[in-house]
PDB file of N, CA and C in Angstrom:
ATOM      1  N   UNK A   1      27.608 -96.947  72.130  1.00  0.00           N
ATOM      2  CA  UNK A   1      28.813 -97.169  71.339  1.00  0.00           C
ATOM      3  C   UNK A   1      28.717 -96.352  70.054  1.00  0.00           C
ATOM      4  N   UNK A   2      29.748 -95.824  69.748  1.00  0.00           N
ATOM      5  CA  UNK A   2      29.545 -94.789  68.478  1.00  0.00           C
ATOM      6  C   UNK A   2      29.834 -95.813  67.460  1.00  0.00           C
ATOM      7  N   UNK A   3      29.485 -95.506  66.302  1.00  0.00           N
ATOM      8  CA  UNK A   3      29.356 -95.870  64.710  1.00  0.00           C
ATOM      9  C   UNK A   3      30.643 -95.417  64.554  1.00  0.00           C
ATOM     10  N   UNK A   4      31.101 -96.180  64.016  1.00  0.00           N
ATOM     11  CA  UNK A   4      32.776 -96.098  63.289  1.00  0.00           C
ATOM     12  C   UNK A   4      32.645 -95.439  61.694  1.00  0.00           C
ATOM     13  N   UNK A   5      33.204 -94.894  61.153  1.00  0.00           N
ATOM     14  CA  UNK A   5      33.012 -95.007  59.751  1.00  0.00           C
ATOM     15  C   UNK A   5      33.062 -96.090  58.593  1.00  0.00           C
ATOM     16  N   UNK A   6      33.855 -97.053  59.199  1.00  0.00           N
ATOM     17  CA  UNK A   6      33.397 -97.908  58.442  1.00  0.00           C
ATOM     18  C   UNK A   6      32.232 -98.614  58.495  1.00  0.00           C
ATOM     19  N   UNK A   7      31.700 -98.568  60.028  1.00  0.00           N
ATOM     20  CA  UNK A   7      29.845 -99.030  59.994  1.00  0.00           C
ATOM     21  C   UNK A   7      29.368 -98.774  59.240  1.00  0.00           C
ATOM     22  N   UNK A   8      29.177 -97.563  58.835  1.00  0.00           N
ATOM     23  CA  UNK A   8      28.311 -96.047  58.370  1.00  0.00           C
ATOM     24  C   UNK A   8      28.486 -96.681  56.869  1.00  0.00           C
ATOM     25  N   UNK A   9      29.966 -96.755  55.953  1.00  0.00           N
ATOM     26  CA  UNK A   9      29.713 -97.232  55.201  1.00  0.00           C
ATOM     27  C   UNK A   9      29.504 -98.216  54.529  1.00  0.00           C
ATOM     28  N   UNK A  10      29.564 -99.471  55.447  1.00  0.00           N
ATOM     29  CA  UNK A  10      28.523-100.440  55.147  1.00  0.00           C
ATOM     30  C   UNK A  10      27.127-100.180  55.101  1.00  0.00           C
ATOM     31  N   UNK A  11      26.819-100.095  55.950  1.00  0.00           N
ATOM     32  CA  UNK A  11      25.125 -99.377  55.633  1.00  0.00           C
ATOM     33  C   UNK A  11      25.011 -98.806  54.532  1.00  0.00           C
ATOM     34  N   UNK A  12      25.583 -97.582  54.308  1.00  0.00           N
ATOM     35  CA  UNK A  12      25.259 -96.829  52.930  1.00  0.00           C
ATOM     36  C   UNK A  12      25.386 -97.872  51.830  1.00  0.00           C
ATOM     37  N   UNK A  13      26.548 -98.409  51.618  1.00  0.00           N
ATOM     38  CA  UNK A  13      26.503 -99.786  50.341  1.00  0.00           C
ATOM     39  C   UNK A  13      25.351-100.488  50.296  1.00  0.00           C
ATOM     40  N   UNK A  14      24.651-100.813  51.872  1.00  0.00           N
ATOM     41  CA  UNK A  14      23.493-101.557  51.739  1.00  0.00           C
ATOM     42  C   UNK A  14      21.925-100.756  51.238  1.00  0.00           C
ATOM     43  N   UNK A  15      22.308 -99.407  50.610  1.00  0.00           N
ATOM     44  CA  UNK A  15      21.032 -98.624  50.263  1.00  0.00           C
ATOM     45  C   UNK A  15      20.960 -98.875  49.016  1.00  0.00           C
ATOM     46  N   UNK A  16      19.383 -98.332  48.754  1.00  0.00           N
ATOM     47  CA  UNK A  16      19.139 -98.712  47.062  1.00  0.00           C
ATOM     48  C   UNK A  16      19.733 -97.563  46.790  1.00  0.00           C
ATOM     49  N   UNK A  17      20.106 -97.338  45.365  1.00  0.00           N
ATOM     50  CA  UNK A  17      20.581 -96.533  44.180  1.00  0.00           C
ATOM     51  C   UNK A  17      20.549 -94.970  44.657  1.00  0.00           C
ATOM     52  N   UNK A  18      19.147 -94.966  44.751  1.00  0.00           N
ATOM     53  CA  UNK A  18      18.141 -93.622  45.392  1.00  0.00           C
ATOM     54  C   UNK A  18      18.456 -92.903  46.569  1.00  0.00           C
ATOM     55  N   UNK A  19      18.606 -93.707  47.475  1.00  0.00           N
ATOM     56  CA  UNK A  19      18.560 -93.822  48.538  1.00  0.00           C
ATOM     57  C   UNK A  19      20.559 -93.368  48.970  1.00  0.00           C
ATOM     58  N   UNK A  20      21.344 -93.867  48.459  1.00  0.00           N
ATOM     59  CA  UNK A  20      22.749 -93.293  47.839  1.00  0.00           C
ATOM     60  C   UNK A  20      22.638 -92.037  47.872  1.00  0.00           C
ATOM     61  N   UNK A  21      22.305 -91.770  46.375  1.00  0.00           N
ATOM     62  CA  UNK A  21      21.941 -90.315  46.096  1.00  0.00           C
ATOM     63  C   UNK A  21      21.810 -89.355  46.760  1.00  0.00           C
ATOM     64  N   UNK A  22      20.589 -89.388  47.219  1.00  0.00           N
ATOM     65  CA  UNK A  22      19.840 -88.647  48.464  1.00  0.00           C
ATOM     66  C   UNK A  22      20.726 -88.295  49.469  1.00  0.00           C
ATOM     67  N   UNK A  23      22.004 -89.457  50.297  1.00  0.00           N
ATOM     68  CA  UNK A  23      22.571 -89.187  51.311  1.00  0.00           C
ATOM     69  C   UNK A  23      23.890 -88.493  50.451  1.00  0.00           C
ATOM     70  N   UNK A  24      24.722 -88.657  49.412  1.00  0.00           N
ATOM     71  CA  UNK A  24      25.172 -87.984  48.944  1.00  0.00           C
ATOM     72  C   UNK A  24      24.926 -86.980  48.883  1.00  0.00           C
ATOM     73  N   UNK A  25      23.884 -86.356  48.177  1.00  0.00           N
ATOM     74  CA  UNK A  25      23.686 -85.002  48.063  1.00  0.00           C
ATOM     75  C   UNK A  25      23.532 -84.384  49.583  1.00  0.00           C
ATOM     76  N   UNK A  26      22.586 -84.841  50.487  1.00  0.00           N
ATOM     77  CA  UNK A  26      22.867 -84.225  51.447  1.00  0.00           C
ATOM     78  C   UNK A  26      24.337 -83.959  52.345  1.00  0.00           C
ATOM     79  N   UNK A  27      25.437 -85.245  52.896  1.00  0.00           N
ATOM     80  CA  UNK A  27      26.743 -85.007  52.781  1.00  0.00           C
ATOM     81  C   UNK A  27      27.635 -83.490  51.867  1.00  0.00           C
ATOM     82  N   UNK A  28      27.039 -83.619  50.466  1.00  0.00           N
ATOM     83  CA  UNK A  28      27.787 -82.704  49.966  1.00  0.00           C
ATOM     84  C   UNK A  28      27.010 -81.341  50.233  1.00  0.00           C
ATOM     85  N   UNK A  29      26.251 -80.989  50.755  1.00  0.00           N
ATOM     86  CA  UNK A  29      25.387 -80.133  51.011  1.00  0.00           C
ATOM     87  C   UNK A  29      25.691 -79.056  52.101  1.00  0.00           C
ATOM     88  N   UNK A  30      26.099 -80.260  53.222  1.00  0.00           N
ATOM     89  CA  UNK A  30      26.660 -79.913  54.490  1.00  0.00           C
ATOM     90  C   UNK A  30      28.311 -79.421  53.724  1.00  0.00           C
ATOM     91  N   UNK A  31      29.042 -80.007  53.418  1.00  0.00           N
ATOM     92  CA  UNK A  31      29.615 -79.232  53.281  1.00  0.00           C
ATOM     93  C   UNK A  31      30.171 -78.620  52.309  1.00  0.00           C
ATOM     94  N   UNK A  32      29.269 -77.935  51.365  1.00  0.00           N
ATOM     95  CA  UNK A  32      29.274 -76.577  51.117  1.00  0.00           C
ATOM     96  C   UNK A  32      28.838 -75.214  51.722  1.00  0.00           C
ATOM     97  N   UNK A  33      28.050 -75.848  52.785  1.00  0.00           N
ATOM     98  CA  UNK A  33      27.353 -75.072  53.718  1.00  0.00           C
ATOM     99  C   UNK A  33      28.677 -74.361  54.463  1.00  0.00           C
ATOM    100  N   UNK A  34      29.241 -75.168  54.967  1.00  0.00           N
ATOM    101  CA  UNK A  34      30.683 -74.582  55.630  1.00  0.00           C
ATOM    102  C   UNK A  34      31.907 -74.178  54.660  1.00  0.00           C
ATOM    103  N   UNK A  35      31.562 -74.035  52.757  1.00  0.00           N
ATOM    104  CA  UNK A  35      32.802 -73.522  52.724  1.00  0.00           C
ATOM    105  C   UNK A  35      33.248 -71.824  52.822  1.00  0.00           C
ATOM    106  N   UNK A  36      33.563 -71.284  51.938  1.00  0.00           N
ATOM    107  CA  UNK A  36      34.115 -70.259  51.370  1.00  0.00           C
ATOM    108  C   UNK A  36      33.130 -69.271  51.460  1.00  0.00           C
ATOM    109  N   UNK A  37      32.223 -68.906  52.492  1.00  0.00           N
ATOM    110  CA  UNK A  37      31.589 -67.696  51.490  1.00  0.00           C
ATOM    111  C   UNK A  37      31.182 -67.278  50.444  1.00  0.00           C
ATOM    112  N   UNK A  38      32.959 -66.578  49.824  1.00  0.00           N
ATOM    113  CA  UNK A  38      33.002 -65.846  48.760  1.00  0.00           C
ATOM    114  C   UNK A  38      33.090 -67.092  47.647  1.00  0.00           C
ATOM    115  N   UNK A  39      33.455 -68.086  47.730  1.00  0.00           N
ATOM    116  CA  UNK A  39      33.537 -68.931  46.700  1.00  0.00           C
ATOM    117  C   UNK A  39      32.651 -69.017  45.228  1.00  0.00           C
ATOM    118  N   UNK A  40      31.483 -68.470  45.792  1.00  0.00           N
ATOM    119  CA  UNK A  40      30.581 -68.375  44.189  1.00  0.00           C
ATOM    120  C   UNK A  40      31.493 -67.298  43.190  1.00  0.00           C
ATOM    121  N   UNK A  41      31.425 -66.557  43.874  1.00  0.00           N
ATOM    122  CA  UNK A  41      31.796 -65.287  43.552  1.00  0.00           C
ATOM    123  C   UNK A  41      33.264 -65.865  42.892  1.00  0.00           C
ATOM    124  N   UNK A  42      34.165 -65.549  43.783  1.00  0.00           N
ATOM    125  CA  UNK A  42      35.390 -66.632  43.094  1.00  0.00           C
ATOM    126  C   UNK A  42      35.525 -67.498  41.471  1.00  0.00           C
ATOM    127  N   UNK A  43      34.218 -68.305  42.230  1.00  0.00           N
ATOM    128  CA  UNK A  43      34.153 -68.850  40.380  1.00  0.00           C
ATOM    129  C   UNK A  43      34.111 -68.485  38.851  1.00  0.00           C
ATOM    130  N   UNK A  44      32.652 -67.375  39.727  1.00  0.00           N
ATOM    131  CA  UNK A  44      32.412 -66.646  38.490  1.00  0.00           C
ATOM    132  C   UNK A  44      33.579 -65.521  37.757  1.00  0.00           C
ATOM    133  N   UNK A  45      34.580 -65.123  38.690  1.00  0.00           N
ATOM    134  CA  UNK A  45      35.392 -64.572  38.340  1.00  0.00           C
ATOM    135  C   UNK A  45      36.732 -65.355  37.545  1.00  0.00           C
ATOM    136  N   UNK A  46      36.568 -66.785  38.004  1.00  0.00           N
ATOM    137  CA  UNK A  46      37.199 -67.749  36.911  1.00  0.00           C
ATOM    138  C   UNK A  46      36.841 -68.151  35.662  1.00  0.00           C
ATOM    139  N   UNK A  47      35.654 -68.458  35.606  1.00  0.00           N
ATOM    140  CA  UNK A  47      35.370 -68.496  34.513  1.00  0.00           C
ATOM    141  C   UNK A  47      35.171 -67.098  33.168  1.00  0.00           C
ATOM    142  N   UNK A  48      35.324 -66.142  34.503  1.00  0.00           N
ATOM    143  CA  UNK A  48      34.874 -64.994  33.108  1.00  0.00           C
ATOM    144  C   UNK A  48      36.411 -64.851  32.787  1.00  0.00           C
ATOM    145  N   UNK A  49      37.776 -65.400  33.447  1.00  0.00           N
ATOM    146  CA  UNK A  49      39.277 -64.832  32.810  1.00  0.00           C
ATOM    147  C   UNK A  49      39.106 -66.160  32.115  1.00  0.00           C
ATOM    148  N   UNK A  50      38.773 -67.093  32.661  1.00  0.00           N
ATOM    149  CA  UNK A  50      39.054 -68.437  31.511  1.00  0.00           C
ATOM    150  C   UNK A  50      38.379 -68.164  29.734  1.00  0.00           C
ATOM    151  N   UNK A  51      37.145 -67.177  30.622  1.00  0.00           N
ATOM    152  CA  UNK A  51      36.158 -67.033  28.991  1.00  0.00           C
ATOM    153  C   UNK A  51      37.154 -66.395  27.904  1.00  0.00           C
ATOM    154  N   UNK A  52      37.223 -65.098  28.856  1.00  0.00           N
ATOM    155  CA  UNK A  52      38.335 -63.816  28.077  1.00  0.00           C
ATOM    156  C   UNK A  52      39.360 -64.412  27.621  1.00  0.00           C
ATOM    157  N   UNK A  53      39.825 -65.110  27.855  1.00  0.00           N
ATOM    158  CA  UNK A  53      41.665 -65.834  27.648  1.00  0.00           C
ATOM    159  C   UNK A  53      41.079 -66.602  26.467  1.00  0.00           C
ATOM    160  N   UNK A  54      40.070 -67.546  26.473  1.00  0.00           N
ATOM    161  CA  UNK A  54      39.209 -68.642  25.247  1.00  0.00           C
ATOM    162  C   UNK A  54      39.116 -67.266  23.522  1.00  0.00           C
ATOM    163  N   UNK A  55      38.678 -66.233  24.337  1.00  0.00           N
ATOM    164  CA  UNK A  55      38.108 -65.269  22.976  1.00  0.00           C
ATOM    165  C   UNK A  55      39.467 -64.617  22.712  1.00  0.00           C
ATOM    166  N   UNK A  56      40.511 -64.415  23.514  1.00  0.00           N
ATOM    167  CA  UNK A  56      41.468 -63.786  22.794  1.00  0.00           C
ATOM    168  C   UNK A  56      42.582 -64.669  22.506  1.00  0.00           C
ATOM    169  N   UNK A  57      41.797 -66.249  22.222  1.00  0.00           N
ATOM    170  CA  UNK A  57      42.951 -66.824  21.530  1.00  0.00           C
ATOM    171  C   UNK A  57      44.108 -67.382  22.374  1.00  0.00           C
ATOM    172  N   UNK A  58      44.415 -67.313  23.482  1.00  0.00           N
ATOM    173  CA  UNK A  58      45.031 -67.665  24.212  1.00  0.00           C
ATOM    174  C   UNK A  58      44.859 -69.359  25.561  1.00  0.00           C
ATOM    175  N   UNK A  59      43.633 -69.298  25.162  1.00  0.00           N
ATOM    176  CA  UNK A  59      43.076 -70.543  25.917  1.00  0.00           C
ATOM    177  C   UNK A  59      42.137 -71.121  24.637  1.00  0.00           C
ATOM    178  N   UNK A  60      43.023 -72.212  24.054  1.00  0.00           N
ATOM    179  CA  UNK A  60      42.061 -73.284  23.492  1.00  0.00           C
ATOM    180  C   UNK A  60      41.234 -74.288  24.099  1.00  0.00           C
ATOM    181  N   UNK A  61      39.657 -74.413  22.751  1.00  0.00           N
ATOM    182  CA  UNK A  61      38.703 -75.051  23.804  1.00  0.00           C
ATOM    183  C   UNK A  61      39.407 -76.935  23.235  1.00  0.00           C
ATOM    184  N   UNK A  62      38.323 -77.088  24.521  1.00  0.00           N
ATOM    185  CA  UNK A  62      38.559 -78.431  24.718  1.00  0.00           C
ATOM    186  C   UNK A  62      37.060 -79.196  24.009  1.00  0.00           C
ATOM    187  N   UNK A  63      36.801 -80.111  23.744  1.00  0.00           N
ATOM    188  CA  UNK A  63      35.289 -80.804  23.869  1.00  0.00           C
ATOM    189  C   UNK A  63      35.050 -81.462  25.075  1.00  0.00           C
ATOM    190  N   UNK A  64      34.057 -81.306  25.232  1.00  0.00           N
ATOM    191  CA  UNK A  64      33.320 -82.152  26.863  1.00  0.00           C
ATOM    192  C   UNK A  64      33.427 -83.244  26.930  1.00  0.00           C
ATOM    193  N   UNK A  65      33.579 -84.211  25.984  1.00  0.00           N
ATOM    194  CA  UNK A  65      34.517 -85.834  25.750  1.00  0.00           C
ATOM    195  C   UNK A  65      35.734 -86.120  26.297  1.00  0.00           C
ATOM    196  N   UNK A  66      36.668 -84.610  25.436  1.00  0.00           N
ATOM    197  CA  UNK A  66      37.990 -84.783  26.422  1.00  0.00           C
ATOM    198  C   UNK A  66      38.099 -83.922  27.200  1.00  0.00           C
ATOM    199  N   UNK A  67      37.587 -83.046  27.912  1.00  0.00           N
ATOM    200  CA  UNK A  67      37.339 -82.668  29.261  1.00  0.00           C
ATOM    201  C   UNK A  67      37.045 -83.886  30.705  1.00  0.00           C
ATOM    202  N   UNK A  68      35.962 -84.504  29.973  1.00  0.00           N
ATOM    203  CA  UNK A  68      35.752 -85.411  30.957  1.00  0.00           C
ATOM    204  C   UNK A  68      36.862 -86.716  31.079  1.00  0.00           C
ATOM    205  N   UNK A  69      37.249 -87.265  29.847  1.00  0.00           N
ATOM    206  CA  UNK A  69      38.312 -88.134  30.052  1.00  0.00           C
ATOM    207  C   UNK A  69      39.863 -88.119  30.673  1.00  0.00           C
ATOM    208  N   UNK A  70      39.809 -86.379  30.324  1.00  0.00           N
ATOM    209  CA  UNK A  70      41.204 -85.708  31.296  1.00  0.00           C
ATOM    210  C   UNK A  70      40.941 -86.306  32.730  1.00  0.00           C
ATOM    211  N   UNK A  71      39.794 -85.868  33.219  1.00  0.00           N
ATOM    212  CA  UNK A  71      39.336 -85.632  34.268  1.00  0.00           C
ATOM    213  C   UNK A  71      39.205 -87.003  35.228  1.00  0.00           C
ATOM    214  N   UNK A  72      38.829 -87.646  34.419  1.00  0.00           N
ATOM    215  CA  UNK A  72      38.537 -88.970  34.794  1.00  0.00           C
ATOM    216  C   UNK A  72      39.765 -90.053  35.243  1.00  0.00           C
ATOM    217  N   UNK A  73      40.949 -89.769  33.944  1.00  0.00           N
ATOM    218  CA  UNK A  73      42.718 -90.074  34.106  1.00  0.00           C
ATOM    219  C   UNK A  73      42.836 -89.558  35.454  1.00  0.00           C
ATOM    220  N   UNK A  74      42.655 -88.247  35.759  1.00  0.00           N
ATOM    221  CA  UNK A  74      43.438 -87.454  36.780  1.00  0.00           C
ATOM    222  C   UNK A  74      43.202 -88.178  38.327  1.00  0.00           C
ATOM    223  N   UNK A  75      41.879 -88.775  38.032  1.00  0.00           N
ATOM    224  CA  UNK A  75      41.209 -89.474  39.662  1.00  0.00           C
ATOM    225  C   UNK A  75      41.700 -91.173  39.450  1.00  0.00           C
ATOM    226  N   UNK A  76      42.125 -91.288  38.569  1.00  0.00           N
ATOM    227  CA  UNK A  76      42.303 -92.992  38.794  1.00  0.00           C
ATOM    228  C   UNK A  76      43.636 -93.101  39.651  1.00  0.00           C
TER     229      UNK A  76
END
């Protein structure tokens, strides 16, 4: 009989802290393994127009307080 997903995540709820973690990271592991290729690459090319746009005044910074609290609104 196959494991349903909701089996699966009962079990996981029933792991210690650590033990979470661990299967998280591996989950997210797998799939990055299957994304984009080019995606690093991609990034770095975002962040260097986000940088450029920050130095010529055109992209104001944020603090990492309200970066994260944007961020945090956006998922609730």
């Amino acid at each position: 009989m196959a494991t349903t997903v909701e089996e699966l995540e009962k079990q996981a709820r029933d792991l210690r802290p650590e033990e979470k973690a661990a299967l998280a990271h591996r989950l997210i592991e797998q799939l990055d393994a299957s994304s984009d290729p080019d995606a690093d690459q991609l990034w770095i090319e975002e962040a260097q127009r986000r940088y450029n746009a920050h130095v010529a005044g055109s992209l104001p910074a944020v603090s990492g307080d309200d970066a994260m609290s944007r961020a945090r609104a956006r998922l609730k």
